[in-house]
PDB file of N, CA and C in Angstrom:
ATOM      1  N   UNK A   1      26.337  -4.842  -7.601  1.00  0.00           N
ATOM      2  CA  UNK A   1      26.251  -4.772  -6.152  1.00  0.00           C
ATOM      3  C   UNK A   1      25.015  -3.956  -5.768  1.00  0.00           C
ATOM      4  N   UNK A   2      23.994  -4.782  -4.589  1.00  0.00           N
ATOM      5  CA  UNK A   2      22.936  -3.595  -4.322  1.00  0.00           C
ATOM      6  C   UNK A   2      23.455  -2.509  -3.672  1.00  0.00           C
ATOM      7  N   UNK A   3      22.384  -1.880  -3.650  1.00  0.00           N
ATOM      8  CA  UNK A   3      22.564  -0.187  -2.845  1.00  0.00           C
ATOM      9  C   UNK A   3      22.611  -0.492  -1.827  1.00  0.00           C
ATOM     10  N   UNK A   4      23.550   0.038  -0.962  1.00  0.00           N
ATOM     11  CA  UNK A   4      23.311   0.106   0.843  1.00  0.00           C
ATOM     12  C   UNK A   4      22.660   1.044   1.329  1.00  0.00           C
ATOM     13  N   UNK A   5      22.231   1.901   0.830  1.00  0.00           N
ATOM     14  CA  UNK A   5      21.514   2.761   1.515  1.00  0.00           C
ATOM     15  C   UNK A   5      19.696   1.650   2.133  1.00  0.00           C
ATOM     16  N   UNK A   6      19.036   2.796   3.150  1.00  0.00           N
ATOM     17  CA  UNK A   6      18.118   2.157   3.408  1.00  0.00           C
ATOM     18  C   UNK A   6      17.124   2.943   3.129  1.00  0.00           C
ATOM     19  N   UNK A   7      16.985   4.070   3.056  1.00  0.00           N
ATOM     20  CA  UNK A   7      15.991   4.952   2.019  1.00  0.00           C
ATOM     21  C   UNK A   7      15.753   5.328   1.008  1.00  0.00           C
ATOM     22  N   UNK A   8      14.768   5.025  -0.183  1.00  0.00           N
ATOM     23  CA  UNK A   8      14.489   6.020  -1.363  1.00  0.00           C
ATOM     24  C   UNK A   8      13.518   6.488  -1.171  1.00  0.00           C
ATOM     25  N   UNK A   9      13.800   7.657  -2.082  1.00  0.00           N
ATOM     26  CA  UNK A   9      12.626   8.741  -2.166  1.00  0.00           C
ATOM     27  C   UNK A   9      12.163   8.883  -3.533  1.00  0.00           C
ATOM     28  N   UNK A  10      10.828   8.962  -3.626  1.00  0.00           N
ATOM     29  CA  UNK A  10      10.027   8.732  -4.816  1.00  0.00           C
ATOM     30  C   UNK A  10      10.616  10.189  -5.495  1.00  0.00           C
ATOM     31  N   UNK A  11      10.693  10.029  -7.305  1.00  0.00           N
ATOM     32  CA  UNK A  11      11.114  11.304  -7.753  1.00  0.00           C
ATOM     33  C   UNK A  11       9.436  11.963  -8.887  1.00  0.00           C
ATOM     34  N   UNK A  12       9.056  11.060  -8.801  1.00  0.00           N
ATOM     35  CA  UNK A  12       7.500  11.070  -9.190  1.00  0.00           C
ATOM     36  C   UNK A  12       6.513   9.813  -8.760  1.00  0.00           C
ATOM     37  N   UNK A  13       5.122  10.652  -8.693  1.00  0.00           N
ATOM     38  CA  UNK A  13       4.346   9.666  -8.172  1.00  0.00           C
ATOM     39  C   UNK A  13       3.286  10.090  -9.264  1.00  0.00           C
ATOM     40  N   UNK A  14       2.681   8.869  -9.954  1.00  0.00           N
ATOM     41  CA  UNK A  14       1.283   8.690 -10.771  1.00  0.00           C
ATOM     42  C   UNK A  14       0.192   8.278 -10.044  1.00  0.00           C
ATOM     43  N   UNK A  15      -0.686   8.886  -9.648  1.00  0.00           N
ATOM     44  CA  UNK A  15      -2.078   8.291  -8.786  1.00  0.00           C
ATOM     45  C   UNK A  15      -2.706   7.447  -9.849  1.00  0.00           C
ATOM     46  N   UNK A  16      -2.598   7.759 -11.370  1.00  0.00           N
ATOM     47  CA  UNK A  16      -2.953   6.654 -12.235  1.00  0.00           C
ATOM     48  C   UNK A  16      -2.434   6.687 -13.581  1.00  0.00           C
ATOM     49  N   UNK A  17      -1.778   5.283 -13.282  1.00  0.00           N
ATOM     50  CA  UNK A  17      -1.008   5.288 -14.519  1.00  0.00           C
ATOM     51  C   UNK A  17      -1.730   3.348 -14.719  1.00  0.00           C
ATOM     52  N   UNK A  18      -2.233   3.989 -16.108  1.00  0.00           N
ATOM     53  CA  UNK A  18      -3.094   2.226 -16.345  1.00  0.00           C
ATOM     54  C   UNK A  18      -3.530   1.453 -15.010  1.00  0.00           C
ATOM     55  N   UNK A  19      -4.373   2.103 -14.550  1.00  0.00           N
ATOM     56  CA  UNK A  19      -5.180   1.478 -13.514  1.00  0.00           C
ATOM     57  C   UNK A  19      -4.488   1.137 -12.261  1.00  0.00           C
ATOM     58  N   UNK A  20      -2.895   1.937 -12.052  1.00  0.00           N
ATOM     59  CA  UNK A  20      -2.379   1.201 -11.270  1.00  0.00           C
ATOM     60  C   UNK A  20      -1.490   3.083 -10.947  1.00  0.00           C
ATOM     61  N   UNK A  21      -1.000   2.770  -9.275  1.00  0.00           N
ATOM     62  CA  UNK A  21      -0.153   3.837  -8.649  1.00  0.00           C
ATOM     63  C   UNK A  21       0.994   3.745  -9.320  1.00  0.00           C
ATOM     64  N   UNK A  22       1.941   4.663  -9.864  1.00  0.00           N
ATOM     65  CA  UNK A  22       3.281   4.656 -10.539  1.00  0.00           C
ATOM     66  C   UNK A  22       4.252   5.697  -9.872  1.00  0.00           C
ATOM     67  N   UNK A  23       5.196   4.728  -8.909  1.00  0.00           N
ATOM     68  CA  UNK A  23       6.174   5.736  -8.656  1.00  0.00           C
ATOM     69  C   UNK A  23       7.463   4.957  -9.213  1.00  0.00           C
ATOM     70  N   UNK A  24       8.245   6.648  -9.859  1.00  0.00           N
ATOM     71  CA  UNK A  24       9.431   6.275  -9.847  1.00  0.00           C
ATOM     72  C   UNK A  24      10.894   7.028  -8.755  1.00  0.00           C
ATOM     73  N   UNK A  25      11.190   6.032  -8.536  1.00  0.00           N
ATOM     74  CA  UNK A  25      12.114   5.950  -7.412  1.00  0.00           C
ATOM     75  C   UNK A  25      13.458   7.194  -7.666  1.00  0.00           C
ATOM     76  N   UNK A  26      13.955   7.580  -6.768  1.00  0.00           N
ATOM     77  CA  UNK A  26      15.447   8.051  -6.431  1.00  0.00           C
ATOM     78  C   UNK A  26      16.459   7.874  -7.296  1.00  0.00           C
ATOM     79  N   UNK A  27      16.535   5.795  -7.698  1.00  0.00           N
ATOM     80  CA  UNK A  27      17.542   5.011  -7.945  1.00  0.00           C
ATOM     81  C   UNK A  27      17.148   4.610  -9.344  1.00  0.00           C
ATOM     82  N   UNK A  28      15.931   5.065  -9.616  1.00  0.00           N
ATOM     83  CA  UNK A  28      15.926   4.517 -11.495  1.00  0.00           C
ATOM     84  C   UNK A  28      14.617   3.767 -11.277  1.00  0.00           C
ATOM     85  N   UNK A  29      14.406   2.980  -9.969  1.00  0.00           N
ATOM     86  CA  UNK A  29      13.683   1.554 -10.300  1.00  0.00           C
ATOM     87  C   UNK A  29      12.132   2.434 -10.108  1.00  0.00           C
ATOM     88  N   UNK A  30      11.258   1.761 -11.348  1.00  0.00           N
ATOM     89  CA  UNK A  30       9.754   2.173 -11.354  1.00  0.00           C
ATOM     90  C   UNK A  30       8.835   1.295 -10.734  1.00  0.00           C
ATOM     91  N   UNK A  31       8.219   1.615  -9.861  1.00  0.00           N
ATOM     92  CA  UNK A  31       6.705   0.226  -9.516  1.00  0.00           C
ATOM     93  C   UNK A  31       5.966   1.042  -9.815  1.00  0.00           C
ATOM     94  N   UNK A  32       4.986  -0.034 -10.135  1.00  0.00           N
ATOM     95  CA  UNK A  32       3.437  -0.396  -9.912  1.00  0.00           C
ATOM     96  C   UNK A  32       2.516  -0.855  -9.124  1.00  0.00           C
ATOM     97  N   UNK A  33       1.764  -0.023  -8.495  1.00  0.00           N
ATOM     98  CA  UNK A  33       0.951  -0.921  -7.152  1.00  0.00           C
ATOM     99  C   UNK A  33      -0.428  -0.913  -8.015  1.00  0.00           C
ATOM    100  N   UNK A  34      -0.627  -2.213  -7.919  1.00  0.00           N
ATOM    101  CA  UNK A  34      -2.411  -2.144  -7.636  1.00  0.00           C
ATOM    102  C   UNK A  34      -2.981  -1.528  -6.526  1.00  0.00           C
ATOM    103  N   UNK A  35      -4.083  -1.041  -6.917  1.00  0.00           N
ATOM    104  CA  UNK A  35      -4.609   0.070  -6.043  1.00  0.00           C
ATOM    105  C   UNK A  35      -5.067  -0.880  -4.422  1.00  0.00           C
ATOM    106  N   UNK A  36      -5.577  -2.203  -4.909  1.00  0.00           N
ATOM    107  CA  UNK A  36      -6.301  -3.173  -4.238  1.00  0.00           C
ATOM    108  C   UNK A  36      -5.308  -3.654  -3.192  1.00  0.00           C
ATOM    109  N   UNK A  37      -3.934  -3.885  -4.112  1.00  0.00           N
ATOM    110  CA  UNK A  37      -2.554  -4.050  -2.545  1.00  0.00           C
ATOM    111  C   UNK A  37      -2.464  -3.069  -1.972  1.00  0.00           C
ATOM    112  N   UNK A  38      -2.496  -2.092  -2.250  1.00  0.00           N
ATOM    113  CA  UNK A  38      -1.906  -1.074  -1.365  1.00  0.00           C
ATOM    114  C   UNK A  38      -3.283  -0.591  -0.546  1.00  0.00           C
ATOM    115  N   UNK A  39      -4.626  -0.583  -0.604  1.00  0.00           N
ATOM    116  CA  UNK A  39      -5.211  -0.680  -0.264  1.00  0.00           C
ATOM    117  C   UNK A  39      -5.244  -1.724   1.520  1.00  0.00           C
ATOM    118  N   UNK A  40      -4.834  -3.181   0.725  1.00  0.00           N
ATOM    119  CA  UNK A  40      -5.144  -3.976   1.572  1.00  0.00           C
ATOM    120  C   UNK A  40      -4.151  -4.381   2.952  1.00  0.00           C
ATOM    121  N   UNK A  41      -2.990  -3.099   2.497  1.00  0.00           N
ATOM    122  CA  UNK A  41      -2.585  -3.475   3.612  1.00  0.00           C
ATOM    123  C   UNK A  41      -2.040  -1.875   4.061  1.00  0.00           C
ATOM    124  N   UNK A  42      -3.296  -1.398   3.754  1.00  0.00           N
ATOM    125  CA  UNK A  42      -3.261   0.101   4.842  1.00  0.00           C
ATOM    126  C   UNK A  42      -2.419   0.251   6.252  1.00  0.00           C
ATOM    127  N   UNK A  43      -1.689   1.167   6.360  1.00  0.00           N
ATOM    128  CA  UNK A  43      -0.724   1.070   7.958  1.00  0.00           C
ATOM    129  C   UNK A  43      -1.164   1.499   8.743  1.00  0.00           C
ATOM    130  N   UNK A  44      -2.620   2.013   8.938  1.00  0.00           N
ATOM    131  CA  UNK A  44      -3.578   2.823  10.054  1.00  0.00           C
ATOM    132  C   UNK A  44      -4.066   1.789  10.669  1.00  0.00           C
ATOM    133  N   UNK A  45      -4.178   2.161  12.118  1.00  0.00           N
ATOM    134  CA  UNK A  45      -4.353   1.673  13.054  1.00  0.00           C
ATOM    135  C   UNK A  45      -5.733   0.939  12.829  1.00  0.00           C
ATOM    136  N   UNK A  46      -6.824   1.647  12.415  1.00  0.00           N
ATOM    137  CA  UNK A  46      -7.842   0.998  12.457  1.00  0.00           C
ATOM    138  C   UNK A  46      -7.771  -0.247  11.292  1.00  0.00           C
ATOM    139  N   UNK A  47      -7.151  -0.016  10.125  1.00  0.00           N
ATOM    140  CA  UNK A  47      -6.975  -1.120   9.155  1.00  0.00           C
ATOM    141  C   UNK A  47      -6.417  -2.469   9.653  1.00  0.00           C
ATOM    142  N   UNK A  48      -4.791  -2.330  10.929  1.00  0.00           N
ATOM    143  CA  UNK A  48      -4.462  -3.163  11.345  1.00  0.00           C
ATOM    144  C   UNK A  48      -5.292  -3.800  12.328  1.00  0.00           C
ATOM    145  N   UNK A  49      -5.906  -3.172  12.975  1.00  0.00           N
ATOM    146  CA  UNK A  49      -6.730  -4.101  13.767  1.00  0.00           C
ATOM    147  C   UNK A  49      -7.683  -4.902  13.127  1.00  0.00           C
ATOM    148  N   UNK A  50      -8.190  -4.241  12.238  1.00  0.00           N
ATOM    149  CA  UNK A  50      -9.187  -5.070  11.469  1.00  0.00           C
ATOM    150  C   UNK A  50      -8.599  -6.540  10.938  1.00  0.00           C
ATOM    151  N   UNK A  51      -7.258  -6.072  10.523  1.00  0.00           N
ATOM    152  CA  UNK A  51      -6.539  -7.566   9.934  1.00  0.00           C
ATOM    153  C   UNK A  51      -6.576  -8.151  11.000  1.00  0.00           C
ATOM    154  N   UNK A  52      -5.932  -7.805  11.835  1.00  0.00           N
ATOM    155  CA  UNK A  52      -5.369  -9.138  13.313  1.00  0.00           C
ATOM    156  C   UNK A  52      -7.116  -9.785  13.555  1.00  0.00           C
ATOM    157  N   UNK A  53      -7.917  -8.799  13.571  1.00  0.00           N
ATOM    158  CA  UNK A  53      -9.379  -9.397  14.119  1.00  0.00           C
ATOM    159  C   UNK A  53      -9.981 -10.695  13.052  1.00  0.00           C
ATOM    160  N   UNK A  54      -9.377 -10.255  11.804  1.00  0.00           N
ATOM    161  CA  UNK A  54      -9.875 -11.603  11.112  1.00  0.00           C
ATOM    162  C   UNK A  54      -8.649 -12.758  10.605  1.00  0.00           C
ATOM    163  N   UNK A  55      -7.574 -12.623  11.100  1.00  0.00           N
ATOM    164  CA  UNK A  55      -7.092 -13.784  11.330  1.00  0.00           C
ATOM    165  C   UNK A  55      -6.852 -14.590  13.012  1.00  0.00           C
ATOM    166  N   UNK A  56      -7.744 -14.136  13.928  1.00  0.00           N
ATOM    167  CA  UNK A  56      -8.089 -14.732  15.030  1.00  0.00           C
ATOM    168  C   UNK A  56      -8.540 -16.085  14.714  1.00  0.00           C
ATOM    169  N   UNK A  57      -7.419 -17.124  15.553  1.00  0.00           N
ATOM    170  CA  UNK A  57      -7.874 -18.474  15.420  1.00  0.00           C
ATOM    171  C   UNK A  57      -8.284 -18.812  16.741  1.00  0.00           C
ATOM    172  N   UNK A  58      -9.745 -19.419  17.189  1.00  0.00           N
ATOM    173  CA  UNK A  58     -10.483 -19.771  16.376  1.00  0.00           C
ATOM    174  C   UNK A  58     -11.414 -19.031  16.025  1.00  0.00           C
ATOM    175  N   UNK A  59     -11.693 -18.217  15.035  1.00  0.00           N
ATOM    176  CA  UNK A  59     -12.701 -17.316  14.642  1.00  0.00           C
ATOM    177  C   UNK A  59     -14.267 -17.067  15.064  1.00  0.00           C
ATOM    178  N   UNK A  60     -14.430 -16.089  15.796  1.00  0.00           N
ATOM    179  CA  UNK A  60     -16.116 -15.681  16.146  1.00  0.00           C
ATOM    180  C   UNK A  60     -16.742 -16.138  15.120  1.00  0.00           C
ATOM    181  N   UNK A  61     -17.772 -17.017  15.450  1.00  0.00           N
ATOM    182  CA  UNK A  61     -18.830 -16.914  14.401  1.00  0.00           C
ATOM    183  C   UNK A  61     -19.954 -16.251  14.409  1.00  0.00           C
ATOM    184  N   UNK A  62     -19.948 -15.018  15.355  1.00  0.00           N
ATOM    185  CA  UNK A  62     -21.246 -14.123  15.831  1.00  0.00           C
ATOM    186  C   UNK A  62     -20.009 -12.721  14.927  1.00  0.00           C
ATOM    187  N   UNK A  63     -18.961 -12.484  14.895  1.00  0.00           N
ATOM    188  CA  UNK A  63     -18.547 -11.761  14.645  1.00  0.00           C
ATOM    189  C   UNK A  63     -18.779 -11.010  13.299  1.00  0.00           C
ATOM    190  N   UNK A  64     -19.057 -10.266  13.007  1.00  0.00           N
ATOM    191  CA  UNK A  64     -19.428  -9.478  11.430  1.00  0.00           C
ATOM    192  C   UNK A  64     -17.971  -8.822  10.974  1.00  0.00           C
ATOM    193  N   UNK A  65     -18.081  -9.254  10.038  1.00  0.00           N
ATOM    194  CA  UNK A  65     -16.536  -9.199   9.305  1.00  0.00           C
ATOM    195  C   UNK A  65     -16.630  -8.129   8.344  1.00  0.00           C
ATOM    196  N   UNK A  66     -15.506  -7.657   8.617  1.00  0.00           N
ATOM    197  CA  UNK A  66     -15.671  -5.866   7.696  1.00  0.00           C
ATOM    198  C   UNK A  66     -14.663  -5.983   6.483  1.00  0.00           C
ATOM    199  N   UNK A  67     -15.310  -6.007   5.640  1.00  0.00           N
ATOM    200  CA  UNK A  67     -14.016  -5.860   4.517  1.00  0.00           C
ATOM    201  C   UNK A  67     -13.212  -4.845   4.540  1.00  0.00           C
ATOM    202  N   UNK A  68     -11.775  -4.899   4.527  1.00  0.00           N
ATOM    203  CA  UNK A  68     -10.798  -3.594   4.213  1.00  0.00           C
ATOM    204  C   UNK A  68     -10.858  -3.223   3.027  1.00  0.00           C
ATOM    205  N   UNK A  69     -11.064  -4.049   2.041  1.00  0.00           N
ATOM    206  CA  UNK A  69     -10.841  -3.629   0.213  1.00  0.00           C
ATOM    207  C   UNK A  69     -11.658  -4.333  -0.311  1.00  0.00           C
ATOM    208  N   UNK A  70     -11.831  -3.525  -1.842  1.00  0.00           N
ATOM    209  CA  UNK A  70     -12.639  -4.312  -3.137  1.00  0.00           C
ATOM    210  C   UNK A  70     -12.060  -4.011  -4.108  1.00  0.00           C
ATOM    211  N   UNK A  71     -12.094  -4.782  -5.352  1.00  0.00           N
ATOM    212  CA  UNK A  71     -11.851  -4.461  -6.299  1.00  0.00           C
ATOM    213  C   UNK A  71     -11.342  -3.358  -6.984  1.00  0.00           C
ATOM    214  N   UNK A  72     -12.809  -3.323  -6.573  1.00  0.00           N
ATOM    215  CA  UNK A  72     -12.771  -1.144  -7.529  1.00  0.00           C
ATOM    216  C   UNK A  72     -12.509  -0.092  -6.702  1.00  0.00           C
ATOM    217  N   UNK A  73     -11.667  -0.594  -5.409  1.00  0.00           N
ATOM    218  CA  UNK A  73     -10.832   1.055  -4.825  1.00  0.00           C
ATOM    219  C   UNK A  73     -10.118   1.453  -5.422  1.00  0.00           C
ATOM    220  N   UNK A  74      -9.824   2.613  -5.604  1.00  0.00           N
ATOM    221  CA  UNK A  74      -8.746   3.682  -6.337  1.00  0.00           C
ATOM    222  C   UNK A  74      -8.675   5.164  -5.347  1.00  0.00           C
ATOM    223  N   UNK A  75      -7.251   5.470  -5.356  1.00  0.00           N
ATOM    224  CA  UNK A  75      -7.024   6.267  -4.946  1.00  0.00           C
ATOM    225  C   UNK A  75      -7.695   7.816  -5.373  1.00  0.00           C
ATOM    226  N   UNK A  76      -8.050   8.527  -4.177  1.00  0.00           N
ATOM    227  CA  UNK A  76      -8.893  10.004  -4.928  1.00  0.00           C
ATOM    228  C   UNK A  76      -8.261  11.029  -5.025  1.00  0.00           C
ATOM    229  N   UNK A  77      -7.215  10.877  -3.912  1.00  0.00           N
ATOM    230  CA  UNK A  77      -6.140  11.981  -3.585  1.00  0.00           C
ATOM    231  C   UNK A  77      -4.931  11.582  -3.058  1.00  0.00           C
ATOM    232  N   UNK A  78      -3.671  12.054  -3.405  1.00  0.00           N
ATOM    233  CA  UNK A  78      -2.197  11.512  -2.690  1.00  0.00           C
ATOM    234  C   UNK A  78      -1.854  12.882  -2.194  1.00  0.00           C
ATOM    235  N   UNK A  79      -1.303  12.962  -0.804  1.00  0.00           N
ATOM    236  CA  UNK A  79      -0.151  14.320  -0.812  1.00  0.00           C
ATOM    237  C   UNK A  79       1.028  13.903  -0.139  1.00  0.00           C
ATOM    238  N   UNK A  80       1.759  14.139   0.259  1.00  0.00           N
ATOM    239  CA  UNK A  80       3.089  14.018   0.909  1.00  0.00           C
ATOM    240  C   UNK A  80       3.110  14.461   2.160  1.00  0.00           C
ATOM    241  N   UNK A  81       3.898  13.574   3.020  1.00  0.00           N
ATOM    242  CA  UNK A  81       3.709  14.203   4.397  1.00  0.00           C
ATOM    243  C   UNK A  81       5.145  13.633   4.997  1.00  0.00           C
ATOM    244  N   UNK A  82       5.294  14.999   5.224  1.00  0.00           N
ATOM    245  CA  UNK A  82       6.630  15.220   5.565  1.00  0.00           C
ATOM    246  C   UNK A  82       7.755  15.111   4.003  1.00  0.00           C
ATOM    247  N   UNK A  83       8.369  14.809   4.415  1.00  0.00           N
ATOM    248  CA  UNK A  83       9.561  13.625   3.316  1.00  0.00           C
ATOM    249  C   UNK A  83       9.970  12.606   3.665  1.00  0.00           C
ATOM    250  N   UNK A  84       8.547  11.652   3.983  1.00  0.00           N
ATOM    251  CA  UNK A  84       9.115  10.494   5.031  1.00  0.00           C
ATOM    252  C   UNK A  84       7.868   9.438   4.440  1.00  0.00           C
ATOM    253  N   UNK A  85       6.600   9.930   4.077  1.00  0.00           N
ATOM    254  CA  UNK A  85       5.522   9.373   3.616  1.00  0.00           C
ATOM    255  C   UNK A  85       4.715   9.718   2.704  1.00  0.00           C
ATOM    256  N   UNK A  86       3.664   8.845   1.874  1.00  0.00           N
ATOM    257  CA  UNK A  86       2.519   9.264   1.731  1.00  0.00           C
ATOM    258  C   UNK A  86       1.304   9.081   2.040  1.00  0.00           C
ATOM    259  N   UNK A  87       0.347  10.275   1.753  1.00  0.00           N
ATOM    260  CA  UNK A  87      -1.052   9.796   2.137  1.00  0.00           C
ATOM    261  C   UNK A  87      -1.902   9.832   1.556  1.00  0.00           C
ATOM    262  N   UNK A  88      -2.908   8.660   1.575  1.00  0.00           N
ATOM    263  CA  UNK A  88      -3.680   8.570   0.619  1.00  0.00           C
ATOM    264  C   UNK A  88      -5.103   8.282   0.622  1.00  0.00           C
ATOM    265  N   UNK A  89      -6.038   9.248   0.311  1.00  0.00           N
ATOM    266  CA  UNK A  89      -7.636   9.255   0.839  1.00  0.00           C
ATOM    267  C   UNK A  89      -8.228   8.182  -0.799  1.00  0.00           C
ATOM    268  N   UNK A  90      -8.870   6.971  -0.116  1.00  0.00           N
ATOM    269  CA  UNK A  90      -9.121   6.319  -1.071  1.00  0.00           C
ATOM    270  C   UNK A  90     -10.646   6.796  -1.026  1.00  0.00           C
ATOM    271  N   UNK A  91     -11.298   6.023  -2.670  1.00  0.00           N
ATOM    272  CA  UNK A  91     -12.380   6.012  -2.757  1.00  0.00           C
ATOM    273  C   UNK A  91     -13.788   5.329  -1.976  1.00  0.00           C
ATOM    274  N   UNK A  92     -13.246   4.573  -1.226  1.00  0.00           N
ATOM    275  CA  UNK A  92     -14.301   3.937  -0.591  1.00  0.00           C
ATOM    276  C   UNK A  92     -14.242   4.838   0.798  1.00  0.00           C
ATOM    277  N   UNK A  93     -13.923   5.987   0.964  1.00  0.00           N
ATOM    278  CA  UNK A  93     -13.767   7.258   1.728  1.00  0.00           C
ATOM    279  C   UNK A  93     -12.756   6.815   3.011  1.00  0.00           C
ATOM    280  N   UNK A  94     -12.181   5.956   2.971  1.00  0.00           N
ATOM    281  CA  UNK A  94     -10.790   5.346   3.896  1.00  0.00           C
ATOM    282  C   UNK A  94     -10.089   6.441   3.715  1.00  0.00           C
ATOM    283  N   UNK A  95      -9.599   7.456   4.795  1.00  0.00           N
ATOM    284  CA  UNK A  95      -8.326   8.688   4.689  1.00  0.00           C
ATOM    285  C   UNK A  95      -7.466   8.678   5.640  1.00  0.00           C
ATOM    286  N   UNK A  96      -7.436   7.735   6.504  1.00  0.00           N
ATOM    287  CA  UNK A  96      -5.836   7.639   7.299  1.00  0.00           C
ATOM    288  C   UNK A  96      -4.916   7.096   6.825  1.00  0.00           C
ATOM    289  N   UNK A  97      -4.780   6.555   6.047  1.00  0.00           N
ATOM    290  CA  UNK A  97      -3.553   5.555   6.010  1.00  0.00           C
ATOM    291  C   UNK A  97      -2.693   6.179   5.311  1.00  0.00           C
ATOM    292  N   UNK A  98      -1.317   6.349   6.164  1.00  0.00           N
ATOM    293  CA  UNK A  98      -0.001   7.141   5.418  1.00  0.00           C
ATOM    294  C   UNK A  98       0.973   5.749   5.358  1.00  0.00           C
ATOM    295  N   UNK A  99       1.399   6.120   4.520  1.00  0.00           N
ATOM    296  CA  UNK A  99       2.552   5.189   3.391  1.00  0.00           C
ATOM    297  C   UNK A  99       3.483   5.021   3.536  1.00  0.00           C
ATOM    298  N   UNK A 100       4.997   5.164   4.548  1.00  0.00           N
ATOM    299  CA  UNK A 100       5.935   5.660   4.854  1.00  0.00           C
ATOM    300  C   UNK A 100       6.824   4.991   3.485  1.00  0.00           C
ATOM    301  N   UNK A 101       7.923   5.840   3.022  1.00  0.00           N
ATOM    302  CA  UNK A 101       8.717   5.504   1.684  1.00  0.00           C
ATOM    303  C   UNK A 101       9.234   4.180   2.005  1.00  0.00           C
ATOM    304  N   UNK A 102       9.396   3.958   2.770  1.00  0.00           N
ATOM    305  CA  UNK A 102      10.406   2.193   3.054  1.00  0.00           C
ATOM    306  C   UNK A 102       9.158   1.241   3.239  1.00  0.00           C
ATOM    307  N   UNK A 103       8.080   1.417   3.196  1.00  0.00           N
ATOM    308  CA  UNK A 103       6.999   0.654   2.910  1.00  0.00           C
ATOM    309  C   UNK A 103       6.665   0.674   1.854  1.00  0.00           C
ATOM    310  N   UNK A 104       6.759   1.290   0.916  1.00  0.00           N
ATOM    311  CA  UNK A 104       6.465   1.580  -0.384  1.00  0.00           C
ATOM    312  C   UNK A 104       6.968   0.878  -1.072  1.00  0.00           C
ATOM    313  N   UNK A 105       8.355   1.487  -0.734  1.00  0.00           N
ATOM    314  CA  UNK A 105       9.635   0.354  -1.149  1.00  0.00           C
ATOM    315  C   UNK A 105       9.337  -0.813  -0.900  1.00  0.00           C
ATOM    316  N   UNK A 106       9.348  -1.622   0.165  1.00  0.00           N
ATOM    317  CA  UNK A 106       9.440  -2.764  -0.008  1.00  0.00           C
ATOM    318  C   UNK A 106       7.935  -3.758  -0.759  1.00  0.00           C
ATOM    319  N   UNK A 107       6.913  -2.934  -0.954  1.00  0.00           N
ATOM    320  CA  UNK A 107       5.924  -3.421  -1.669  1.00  0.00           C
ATOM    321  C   UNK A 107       6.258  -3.299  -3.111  1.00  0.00           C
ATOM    322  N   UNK A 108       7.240  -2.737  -3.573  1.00  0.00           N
ATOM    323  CA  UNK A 108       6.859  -2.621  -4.682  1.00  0.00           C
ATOM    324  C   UNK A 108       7.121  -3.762  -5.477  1.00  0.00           C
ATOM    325  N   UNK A 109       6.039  -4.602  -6.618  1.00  0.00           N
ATOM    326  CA  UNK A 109       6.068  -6.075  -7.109  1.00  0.00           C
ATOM    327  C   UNK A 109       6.975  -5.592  -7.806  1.00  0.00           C
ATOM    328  N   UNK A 110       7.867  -4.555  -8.531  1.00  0.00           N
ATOM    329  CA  UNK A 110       8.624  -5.416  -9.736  1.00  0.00           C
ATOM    330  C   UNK A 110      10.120  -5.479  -8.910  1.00  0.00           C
ATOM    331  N   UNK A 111      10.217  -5.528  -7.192  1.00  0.00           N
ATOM    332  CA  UNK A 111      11.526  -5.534  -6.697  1.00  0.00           C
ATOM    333  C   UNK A 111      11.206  -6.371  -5.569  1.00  0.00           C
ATOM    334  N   UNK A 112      10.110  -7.106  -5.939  1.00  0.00           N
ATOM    335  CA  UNK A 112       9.801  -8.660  -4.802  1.00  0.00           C
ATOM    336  C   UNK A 112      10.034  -9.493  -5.518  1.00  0.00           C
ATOM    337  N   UNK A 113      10.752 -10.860  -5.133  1.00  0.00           N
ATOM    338  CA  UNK A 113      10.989 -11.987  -5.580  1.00  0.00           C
ATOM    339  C   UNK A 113       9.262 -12.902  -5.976  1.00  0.00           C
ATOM    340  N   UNK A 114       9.053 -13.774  -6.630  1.00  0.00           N
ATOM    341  CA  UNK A 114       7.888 -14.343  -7.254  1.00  0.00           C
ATOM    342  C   UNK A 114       6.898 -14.792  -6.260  1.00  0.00           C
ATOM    343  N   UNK A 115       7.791 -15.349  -5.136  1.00  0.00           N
ATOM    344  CA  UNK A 115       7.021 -15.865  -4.281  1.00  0.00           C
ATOM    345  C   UNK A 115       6.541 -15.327  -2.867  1.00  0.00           C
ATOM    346  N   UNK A 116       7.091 -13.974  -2.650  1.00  0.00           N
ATOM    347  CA  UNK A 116       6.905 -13.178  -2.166  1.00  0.00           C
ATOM    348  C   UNK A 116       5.324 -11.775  -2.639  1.00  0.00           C
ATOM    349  N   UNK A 117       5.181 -12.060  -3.489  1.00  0.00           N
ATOM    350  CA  UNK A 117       4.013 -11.183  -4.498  1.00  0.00           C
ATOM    351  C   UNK A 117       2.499 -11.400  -3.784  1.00  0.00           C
ATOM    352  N   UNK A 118       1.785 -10.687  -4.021  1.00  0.00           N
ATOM    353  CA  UNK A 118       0.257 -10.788  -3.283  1.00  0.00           C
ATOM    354  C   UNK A 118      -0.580 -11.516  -4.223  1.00  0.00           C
ATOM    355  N   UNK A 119      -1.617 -12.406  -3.727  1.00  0.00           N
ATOM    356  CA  UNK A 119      -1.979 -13.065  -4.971  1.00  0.00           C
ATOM    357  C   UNK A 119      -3.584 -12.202  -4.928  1.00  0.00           C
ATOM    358  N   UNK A 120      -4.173 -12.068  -5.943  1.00  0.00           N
ATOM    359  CA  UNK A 120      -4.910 -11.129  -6.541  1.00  0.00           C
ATOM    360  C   UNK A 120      -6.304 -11.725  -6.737  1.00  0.00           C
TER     361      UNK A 120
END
């Protein structure tokens, strides 16, 4: 039977564990984020706008398109904020974007179904 609860709380967090973020959970279960997902879907305001601006149909073609992510982002620093999130100043010098744990949660690939997963 799943858990009913609607919060976990990370009981460790790896900023790098084999090229990839490693938290393990409350409840046992471990993920792995690529740095590049979690990257790409930053929860700061300026990140979201940037998304909505480039899936505008029908798209500016005068418009200059800003990438949110590359490849080779990696996280430089994590801290905790509150007991509710994290935050994380990436390398491409991006430092707003906080993490809230039920976002975390639900990104994490080894507790998304196959077709649900980010393709890479």
């Amino acid at each position: 039977m799943a858990d009913a609860r609607e919060t976990f709380y990370p009981v460790e967090i790896q900023r790098d564990y084999q090229g990839k973020m490693r938290i393990l959970w409350d409840d046992g279960h471990e993920c792995l984020y690529p740095y590049s997902d979690l990257r790409t879907v930053c929860p700061c305001a300026t990140c979201r706008e940037l998304r909505g601006q480039q899936q505008q149909t029908p798209a500016n073609p005068f418009q200059v398109v800003t990438t949110v992510t590359t490849q080779d982002v990696h996280p430089v620093r994590l801290s905790a904020v509150g007991n509710y999130a994290l935050h994380i100043d990436w390398s491409d010098g991006h430092h707003t974007g906080i993490y809230p744990w039920d976002m975390l949660r639900a990104l994490c690939p080894e507790l998304r179904p196959a077709a649900q997963q980010p393709s890479s």
